[in-house]
PDB file of N, CA and C in Angstrom:
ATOM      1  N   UNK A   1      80.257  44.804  20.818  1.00  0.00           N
ATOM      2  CA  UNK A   1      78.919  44.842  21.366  1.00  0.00           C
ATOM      3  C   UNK A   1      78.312  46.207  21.164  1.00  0.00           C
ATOM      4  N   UNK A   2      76.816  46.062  21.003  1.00  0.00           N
ATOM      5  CA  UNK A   2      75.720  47.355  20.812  1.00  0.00           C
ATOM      6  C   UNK A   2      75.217  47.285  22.010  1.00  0.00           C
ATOM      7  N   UNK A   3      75.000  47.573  22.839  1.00  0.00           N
ATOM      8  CA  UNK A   3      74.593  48.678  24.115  1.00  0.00           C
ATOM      9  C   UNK A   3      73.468  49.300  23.563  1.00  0.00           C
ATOM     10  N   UNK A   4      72.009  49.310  23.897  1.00  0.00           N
ATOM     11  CA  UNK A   4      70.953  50.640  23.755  1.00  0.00           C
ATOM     12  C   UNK A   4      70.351  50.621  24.581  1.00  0.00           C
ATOM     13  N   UNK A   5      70.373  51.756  25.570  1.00  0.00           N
ATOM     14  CA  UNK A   5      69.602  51.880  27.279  1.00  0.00           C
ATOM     15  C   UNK A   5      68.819  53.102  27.223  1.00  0.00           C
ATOM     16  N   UNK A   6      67.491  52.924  27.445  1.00  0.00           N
ATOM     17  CA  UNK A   6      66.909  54.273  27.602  1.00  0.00           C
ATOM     18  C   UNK A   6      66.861  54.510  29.075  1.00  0.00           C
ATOM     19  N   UNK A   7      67.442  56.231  28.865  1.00  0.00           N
ATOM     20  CA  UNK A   7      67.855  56.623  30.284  1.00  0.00           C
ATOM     21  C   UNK A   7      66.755  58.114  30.480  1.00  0.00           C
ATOM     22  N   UNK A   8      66.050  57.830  31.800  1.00  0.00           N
ATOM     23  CA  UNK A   8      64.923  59.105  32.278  1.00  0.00           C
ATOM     24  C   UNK A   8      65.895  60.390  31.963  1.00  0.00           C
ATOM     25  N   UNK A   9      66.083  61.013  31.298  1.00  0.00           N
ATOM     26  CA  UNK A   9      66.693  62.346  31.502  1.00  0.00           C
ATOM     27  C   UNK A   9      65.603  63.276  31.809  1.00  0.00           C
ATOM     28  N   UNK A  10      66.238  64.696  32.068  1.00  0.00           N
ATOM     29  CA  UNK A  10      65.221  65.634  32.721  1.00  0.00           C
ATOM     30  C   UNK A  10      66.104  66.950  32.181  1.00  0.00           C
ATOM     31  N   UNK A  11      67.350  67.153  32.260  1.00  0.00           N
ATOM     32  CA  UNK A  11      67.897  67.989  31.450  1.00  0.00           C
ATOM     33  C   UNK A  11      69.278  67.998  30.692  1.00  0.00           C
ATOM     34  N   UNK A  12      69.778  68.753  30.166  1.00  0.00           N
ATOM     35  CA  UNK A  12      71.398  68.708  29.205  1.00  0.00           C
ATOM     36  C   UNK A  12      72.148  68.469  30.267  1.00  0.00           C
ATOM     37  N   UNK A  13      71.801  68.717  31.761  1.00  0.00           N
ATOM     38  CA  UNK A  13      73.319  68.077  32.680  1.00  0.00           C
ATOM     39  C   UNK A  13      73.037  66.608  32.538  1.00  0.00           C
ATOM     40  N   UNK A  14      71.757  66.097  32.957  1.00  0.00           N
ATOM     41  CA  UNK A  14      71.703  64.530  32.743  1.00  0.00           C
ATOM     42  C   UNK A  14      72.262  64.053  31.717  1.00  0.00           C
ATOM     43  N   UNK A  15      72.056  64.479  30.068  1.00  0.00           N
ATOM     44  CA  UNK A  15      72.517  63.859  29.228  1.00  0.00           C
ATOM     45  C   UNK A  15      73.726  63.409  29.631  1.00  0.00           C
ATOM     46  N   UNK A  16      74.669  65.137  29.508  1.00  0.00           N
ATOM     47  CA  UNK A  16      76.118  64.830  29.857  1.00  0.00           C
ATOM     48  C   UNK A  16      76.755  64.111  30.951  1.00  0.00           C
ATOM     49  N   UNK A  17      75.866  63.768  32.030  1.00  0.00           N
ATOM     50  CA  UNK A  17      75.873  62.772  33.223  1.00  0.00           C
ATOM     51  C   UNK A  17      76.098  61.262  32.378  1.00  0.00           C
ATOM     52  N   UNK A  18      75.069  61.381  31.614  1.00  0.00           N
ATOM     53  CA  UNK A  18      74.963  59.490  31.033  1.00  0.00           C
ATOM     54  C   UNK A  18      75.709  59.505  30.243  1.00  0.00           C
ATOM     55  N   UNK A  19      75.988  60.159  29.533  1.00  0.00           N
ATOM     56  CA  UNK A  19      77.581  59.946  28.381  1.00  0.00           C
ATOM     57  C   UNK A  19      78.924  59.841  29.405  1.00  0.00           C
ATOM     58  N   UNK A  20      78.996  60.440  30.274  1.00  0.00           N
ATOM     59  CA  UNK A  20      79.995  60.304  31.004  1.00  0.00           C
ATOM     60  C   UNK A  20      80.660  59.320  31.400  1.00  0.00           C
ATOM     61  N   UNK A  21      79.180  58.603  32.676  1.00  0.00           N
ATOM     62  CA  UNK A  21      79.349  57.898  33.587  1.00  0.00           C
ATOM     63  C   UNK A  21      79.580  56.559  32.223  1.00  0.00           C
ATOM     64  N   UNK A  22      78.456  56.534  30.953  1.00  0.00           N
ATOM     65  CA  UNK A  22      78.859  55.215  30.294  1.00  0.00           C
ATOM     66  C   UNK A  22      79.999  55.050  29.592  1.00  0.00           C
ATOM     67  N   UNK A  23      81.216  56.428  29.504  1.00  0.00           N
ATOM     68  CA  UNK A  23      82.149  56.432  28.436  1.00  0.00           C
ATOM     69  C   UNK A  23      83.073  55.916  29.650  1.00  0.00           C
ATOM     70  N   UNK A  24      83.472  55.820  30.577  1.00  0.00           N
ATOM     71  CA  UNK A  24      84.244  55.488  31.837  1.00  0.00           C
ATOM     72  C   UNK A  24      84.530  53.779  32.019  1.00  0.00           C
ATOM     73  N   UNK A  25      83.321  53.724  31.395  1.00  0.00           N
ATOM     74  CA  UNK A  25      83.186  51.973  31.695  1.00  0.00           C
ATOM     75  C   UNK A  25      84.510  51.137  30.899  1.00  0.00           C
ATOM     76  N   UNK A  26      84.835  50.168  31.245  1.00  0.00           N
ATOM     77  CA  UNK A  26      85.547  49.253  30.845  1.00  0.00           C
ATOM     78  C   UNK A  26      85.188  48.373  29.234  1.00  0.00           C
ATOM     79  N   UNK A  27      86.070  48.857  28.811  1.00  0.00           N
ATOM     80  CA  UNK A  27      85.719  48.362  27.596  1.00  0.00           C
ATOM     81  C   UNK A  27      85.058  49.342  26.142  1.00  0.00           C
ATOM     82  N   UNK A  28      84.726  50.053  26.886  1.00  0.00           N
ATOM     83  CA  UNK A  28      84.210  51.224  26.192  1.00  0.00           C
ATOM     84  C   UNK A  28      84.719  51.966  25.100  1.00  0.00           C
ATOM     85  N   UNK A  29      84.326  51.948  23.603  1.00  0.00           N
ATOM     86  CA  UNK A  29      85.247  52.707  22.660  1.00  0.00           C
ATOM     87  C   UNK A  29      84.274  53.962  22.605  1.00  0.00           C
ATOM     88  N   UNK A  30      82.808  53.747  21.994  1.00  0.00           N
ATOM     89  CA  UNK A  30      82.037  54.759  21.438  1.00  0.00           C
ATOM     90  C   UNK A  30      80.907  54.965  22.425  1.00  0.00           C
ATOM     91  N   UNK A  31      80.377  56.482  22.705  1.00  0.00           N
ATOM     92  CA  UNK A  31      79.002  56.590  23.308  1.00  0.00           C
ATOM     93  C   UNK A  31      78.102  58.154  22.617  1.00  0.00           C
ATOM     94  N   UNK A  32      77.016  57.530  22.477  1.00  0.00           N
ATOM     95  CA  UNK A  32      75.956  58.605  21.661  1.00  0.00           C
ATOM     96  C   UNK A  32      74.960  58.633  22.318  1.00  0.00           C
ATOM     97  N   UNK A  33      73.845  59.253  21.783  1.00  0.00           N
ATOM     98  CA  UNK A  33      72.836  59.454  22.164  1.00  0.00           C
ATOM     99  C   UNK A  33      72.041  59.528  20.477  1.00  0.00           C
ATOM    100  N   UNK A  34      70.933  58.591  20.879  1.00  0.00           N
ATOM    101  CA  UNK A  34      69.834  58.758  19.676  1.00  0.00           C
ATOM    102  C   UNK A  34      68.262  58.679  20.767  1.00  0.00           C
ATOM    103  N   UNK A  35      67.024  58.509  19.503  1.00  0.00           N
ATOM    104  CA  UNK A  35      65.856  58.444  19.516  1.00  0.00           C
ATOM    105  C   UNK A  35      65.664  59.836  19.604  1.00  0.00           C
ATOM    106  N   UNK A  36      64.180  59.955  19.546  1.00  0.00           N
ATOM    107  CA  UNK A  36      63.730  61.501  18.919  1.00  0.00           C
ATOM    108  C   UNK A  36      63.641  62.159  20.420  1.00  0.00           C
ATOM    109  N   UNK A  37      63.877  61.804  21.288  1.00  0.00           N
ATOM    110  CA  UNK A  37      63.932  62.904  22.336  1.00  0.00           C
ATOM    111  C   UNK A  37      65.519  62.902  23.135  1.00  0.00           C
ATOM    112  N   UNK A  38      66.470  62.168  22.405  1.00  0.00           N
ATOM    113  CA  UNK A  38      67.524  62.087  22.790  1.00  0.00           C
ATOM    114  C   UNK A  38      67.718  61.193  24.327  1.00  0.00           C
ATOM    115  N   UNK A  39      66.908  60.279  24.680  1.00  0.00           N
ATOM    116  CA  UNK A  39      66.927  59.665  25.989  1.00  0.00           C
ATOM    117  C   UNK A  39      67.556  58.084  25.602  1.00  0.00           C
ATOM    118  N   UNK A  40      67.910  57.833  24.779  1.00  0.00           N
ATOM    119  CA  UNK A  40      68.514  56.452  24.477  1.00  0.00           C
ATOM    120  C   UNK A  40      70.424  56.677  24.423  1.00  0.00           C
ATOM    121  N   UNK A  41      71.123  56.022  25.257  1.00  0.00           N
ATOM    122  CA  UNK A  41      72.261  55.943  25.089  1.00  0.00           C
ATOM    123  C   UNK A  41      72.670  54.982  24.496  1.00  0.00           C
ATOM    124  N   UNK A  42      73.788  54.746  23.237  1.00  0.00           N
ATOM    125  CA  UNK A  42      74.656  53.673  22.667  1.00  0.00           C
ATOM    126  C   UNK A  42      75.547  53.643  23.059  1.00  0.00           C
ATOM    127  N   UNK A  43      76.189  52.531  23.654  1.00  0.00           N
ATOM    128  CA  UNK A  43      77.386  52.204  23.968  1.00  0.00           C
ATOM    129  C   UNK A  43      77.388  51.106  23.129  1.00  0.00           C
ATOM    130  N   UNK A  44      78.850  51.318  22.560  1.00  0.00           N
ATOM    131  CA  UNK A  44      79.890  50.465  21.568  1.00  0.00           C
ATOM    132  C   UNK A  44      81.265  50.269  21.934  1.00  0.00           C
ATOM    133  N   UNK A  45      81.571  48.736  22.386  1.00  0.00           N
ATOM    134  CA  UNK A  45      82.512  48.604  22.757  1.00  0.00           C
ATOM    135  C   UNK A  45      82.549  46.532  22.707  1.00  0.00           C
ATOM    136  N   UNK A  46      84.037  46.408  23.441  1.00  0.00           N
ATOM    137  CA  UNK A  46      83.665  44.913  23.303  1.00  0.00           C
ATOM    138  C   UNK A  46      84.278  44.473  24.732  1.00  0.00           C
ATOM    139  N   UNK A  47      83.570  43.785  26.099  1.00  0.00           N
ATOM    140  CA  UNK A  47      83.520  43.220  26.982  1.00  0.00           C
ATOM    141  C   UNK A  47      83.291  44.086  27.420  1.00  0.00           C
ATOM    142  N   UNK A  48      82.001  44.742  27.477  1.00  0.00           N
ATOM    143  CA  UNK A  48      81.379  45.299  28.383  1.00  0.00           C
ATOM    144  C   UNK A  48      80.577  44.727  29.117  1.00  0.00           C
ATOM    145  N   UNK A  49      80.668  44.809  30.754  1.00  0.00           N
ATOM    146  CA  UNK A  49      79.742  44.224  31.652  1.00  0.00           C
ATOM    147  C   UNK A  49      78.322  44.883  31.676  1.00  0.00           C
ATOM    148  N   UNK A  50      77.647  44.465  31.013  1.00  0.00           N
ATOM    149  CA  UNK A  50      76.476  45.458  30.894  1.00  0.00           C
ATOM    150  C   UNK A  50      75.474  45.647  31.794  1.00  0.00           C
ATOM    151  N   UNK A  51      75.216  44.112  32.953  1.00  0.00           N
ATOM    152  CA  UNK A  51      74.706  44.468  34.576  1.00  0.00           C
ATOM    153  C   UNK A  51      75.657  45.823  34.753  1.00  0.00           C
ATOM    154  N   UNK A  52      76.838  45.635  35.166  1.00  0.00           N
ATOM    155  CA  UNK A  52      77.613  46.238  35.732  1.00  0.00           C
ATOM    156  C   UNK A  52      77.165  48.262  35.244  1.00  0.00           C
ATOM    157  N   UNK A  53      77.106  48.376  33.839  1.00  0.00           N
ATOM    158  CA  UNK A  53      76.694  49.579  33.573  1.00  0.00           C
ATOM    159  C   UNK A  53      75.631  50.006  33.459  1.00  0.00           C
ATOM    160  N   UNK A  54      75.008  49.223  33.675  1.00  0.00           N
ATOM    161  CA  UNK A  54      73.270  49.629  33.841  1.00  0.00           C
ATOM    162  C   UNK A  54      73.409  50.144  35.815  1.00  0.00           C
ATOM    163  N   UNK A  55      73.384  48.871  36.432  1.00  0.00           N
ATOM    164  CA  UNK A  55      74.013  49.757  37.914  1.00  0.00           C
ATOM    165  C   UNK A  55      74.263  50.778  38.154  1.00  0.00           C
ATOM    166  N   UNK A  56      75.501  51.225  36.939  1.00  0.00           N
ATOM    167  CA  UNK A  56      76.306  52.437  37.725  1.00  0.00           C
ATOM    168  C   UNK A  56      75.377  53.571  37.172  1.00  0.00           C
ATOM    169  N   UNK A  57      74.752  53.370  36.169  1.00  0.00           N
ATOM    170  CA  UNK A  57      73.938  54.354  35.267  1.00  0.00           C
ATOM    171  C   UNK A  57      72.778  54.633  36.027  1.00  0.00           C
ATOM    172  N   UNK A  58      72.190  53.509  37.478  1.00  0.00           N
ATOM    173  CA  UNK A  58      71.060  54.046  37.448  1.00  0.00           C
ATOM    174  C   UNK A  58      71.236  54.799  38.640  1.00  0.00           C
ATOM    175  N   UNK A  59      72.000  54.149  39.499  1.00  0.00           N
ATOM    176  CA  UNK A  59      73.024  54.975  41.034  1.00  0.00           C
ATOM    177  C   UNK A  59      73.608  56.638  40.441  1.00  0.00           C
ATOM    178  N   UNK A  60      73.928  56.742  39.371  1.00  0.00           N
ATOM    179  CA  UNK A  60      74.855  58.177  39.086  1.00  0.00           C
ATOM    180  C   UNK A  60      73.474  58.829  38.362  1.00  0.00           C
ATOM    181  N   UNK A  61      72.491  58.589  37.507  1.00  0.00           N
ATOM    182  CA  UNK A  61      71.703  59.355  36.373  1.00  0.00           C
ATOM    183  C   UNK A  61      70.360  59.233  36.735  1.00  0.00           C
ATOM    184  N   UNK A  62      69.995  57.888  36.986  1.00  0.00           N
ATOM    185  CA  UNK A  62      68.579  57.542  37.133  1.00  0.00           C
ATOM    186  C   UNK A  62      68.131  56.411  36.640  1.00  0.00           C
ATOM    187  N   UNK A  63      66.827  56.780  36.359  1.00  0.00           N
ATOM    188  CA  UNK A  63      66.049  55.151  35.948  1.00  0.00           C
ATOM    189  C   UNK A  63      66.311  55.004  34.928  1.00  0.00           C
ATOM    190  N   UNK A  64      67.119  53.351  34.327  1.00  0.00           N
ATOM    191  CA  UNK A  64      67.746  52.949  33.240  1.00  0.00           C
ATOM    192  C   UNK A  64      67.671  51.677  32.993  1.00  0.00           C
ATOM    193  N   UNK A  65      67.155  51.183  31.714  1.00  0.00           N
ATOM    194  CA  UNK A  65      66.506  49.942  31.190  1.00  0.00           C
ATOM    195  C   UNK A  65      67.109  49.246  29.982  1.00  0.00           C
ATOM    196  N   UNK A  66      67.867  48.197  29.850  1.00  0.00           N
ATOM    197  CA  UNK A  66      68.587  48.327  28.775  1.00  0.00           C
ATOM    198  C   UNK A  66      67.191  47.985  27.099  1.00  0.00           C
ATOM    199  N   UNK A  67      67.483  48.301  26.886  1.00  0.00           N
ATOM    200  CA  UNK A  67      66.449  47.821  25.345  1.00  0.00           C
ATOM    201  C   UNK A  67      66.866  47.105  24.363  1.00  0.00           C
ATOM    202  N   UNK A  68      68.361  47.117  23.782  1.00  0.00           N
ATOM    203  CA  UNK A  68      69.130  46.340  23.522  1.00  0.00           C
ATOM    204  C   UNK A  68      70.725  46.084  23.642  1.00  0.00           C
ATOM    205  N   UNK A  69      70.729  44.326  23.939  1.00  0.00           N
ATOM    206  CA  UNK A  69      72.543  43.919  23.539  1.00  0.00           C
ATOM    207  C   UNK A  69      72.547  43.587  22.276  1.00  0.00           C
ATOM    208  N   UNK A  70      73.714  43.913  21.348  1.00  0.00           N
ATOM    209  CA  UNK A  70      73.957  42.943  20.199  1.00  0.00           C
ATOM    210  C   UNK A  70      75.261  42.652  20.062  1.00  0.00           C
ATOM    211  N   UNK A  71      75.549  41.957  19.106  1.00  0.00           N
ATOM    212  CA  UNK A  71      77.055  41.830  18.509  1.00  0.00           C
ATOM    213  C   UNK A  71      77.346  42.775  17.384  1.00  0.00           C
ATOM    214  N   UNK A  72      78.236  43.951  17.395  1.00  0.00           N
ATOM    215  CA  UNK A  72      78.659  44.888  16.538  1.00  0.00           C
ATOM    216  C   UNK A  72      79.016  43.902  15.597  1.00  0.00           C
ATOM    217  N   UNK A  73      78.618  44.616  14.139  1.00  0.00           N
ATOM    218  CA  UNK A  73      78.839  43.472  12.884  1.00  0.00           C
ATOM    219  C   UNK A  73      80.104  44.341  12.404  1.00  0.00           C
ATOM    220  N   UNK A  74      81.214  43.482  12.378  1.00  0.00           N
ATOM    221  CA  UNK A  74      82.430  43.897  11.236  1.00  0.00           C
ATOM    222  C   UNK A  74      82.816  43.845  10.333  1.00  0.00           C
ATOM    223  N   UNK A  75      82.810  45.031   9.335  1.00  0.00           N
ATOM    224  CA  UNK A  75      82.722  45.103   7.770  1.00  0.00           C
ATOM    225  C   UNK A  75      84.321  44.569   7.279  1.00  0.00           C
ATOM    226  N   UNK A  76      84.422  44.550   6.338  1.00  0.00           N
ATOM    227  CA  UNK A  76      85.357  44.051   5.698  1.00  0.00           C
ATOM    228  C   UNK A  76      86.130  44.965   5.165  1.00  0.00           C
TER     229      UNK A  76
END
């Protein structure tokens, strides 16, 4: 699964707040940060509860919206 949540940040502790709190989660292999102001987190992983990490993301970081789920495509 692709995970993309844009998360309110406000400064470099928040970032490192939302990489944190989303690398912790269950299921969890990979977490980044893209878009041009760096406020979108990727999480990559497979059975991730994604209610479940949006919750904890918005209780620990702030206001958090997911934008997209997908199915990670596997190359050959």
């Amino acid at each position: 699964q692709k995970i993309v949540t844009k998360v309110q940040m406000n400064s470099g502790k928040c970032q490192t707040k939302a990489l944190r709190v989303a690398a912790i989660a269950d299921g969890v292999y990979t977490v980044g940060l893209e878009g041009a102001e760096k406020d979108e987190v990727v999480v990559i992983g497979e059975g991730v509860n994604v209610v479940k990490l949006i919750t904890t993301m918005r209780k620990k970081v702030g206001h958090t919206i997911a934008i997209s789920v997908a199915e990670e495509k596997k190359g050959d």
